[in-house]
Protein backbone atom coordinates (compact mmCIF):
# COMPACT_ATOMS: atom_id res chain seq x y z
CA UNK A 1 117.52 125.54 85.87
CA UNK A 2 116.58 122.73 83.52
CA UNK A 3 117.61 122.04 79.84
CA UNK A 4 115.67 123.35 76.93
CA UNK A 5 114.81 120.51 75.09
CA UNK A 6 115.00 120.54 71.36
CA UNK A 7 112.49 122.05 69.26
CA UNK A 8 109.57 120.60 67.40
CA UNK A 9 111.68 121.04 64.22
CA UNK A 10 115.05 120.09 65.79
CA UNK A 11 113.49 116.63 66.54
CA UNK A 12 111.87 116.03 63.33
CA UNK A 13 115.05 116.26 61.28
CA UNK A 14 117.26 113.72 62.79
CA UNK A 15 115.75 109.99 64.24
CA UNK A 16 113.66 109.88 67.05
CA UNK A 17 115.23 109.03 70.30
CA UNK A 18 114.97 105.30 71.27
CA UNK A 19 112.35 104.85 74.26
CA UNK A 20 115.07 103.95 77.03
CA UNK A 21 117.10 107.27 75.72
CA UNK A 22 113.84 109.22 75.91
CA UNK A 23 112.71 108.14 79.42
CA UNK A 24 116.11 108.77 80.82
CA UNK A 25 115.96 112.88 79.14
CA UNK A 26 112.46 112.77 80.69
CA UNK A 27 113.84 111.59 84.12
CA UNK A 28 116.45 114.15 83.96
CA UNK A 29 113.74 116.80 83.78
CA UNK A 30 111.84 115.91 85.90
CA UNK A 31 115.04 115.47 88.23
CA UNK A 32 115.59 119.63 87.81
CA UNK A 33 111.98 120.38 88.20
CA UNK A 34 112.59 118.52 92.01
CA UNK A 35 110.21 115.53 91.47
CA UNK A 36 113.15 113.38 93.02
CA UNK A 37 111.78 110.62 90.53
CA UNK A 38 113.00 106.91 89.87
CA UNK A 39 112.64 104.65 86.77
CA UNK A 40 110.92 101.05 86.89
CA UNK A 41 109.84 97.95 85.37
CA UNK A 42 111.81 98.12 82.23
CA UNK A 43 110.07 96.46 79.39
CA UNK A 44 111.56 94.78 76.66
CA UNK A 45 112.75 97.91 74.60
CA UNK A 46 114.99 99.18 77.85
CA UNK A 47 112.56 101.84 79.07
CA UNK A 48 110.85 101.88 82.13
CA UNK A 49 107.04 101.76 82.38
CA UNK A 50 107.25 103.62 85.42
CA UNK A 51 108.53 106.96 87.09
CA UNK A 52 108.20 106.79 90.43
CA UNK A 53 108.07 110.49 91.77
CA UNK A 54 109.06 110.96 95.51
CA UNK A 55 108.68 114.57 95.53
CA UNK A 56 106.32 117.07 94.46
CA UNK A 57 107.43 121.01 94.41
CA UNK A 58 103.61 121.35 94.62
CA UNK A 59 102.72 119.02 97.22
CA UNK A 60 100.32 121.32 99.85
CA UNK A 61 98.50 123.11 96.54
CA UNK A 62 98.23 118.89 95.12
CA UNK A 63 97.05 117.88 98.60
CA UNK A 64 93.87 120.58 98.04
CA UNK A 65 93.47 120.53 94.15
CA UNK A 66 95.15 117.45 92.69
CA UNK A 67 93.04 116.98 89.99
CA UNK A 68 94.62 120.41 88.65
CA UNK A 69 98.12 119.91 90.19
CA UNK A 70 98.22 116.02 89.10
CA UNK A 71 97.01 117.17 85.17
CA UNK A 72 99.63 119.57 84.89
CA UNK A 73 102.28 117.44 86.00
CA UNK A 74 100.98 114.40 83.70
CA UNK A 75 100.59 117.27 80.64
CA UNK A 76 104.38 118.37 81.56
CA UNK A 77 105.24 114.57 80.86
CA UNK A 78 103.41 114.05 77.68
CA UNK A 79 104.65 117.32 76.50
CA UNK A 80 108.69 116.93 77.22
CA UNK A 81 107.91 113.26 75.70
CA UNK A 82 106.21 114.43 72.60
CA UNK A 83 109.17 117.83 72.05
CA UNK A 84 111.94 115.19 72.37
CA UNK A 85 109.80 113.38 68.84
CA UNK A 86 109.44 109.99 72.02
CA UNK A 87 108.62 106.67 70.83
CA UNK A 88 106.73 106.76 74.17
CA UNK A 89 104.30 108.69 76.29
CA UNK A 90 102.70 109.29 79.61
CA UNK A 91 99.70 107.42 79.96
CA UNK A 92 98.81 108.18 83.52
CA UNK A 93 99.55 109.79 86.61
CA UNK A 94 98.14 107.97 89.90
CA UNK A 95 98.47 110.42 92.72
CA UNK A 96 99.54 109.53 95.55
CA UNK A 97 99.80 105.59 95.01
CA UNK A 98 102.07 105.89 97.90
CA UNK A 99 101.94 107.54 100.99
CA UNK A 100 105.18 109.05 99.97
CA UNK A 101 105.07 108.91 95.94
CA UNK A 102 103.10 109.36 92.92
CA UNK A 103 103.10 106.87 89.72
CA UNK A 104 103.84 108.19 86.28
CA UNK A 105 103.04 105.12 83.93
CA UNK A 106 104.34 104.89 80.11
CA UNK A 107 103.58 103.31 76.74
CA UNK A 108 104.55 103.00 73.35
CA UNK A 109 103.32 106.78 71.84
CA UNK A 110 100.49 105.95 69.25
CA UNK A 111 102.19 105.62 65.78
CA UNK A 112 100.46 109.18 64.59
CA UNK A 113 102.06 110.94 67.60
CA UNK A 114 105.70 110.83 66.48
CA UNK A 115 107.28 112.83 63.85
CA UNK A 116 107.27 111.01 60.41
CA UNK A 117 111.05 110.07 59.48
């Protein structure tokens, strides 16, 4: 079962995370939700720009309605980022960019996004 991740408040009293710590709590989560996902192209703050997801739990119901299935996941994303108070968030999801894997992309959150310190 995955890992609460701290509340709104809990992340607002301490420093953010940095954006490599952030990705990897992100990658965990998505781990335990069974997206099977993989980090890449690290940028020049150690995070990755990418997830690389190589399963979906959802895959026949994202086959049919992807636009739904694909928004959720890509809300998920921004939502664990933005909860953990991320320097980063999820830009994009491109479904199927593989025949075997969809492409979560990242970026540096905008600056009103983040908890004030």
């Amino acid at each position: 079962m995955p890992q609460p991740l701290p509340s709104s408040s809990g992340a607002s009293s301490g420093p953010s995370p940095a954006a490599d710590d952030s990705a990897d709590r992100l990658v965990a989560l998505l781990g335990e939700l069974g997206f099977d996902p993989v980090s890449e192209g690290g940028g020049g703050d150690g995070a990755p720009r990418r997830i690389r997801l190589r399963h979906c739990p959802f895959l026949e119901l994202a086959e049919e309605r992807g636009e739904l299935v694909c928004s959720l996941h890509l809300g998920l994303m921004q939502g664990a980022l933005a909860e953990l108070g991320a320097p980063l968030t999820a830009t994009g999801l491109e479904p199927f960019a593989t025949a075997d894997s969809c492409l979560a992309h990242l970026a540096a959150a905008p600056a009103g996004a983040r908890p004030v310190e």
